[in-house]
Protein backbone atom coordinates (compact mmCIF):
# COMPACT_ATOMS: atom_id res chain seq x y z
CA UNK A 1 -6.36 -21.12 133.28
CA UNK A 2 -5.34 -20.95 129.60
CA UNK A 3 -4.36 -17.35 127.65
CA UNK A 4 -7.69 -16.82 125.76
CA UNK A 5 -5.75 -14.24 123.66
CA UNK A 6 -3.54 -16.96 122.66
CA UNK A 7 -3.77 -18.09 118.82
CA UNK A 8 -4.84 -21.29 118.26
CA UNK A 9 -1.88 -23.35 116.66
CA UNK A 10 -2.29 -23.68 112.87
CA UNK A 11 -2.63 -26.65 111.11
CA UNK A 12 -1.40 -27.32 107.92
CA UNK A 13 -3.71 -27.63 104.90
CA UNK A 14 -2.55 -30.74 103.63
CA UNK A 15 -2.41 -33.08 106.47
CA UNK A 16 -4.50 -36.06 105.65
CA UNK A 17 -4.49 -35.39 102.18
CA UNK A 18 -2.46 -37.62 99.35
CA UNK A 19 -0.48 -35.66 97.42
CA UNK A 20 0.07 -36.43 93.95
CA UNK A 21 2.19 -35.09 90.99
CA UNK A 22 -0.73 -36.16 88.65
CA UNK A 23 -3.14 -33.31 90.36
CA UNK A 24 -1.67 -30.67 88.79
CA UNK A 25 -4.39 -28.48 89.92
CA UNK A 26 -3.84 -28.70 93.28
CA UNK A 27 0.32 -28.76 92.79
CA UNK A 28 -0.32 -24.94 91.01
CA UNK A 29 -1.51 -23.53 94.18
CA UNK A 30 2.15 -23.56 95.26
CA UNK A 31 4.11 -22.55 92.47
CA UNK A 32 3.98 -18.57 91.64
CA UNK A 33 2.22 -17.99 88.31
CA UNK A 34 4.73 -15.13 87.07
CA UNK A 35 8.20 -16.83 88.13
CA UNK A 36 7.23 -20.53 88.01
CA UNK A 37 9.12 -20.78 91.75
CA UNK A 38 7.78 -23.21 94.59
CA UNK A 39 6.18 -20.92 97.73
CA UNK A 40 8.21 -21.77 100.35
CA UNK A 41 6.46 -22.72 104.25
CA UNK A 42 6.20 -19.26 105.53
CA UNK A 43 3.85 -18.57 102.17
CA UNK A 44 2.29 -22.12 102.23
CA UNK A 45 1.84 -22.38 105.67
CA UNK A 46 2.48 -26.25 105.24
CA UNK A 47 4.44 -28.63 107.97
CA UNK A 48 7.72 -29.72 106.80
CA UNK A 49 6.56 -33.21 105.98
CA UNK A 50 4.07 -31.92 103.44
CA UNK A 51 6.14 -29.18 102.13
CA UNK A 52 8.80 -31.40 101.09
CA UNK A 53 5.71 -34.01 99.25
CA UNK A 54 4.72 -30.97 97.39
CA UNK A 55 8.02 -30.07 96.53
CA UNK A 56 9.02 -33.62 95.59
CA UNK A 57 5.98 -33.57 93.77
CA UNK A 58 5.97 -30.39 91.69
CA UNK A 59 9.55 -31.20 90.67
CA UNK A 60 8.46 -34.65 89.40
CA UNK A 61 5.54 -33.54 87.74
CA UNK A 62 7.97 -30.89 85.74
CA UNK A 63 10.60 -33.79 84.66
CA UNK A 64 7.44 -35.85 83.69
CA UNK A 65 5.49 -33.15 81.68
CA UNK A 66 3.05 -32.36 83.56
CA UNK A 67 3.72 -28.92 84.93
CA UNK A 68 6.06 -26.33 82.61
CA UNK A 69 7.04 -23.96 84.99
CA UNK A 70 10.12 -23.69 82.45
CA UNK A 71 7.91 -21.41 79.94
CA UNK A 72 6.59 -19.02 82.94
CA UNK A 73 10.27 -18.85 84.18
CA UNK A 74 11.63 -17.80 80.99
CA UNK A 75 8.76 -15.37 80.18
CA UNK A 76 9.10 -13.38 83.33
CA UNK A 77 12.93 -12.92 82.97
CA UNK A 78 12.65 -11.85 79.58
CA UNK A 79 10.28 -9.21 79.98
């Protein structure tokens, strides 16, 4: 007989979606707004596989110009 007080295992968010660098929108949910920082997997709740596309991702969306985290990281540490 199973625990029914037992959580179910999670499953992460992403699975079975493509991640892009061009959807920005989507990449933003992962960086923090005030220090421009990726979330890391205990935040995101993401498997490992997924974490690391985002990651990849974000970072190649930054060299490419399509995310400047640069501007929020600067902003924050000034203040």
């Amino acid at each position: 007989m199973e625990n029914p007080y037992k959580d179910p295992p999670k499953k992460c968010v992403l699975c079975g979606i493509n991640v892009d660098y061009k959807n920005v929108q989507l990449l933003s949910q992962f960086v923090s707004p005030h220090t421009g920082c990726i979330y890391g997997r205990h935040i995101t709740g993401l498997c490992n596989k997924k974490q690391k596309e985002v990651t990849k991702a974000i970072k190649r969306a930054h060299v490419l110009g399509g995310r400047d985290d640069a501007a929020a990281l600067t902003s924050s540490v000034r203040d």
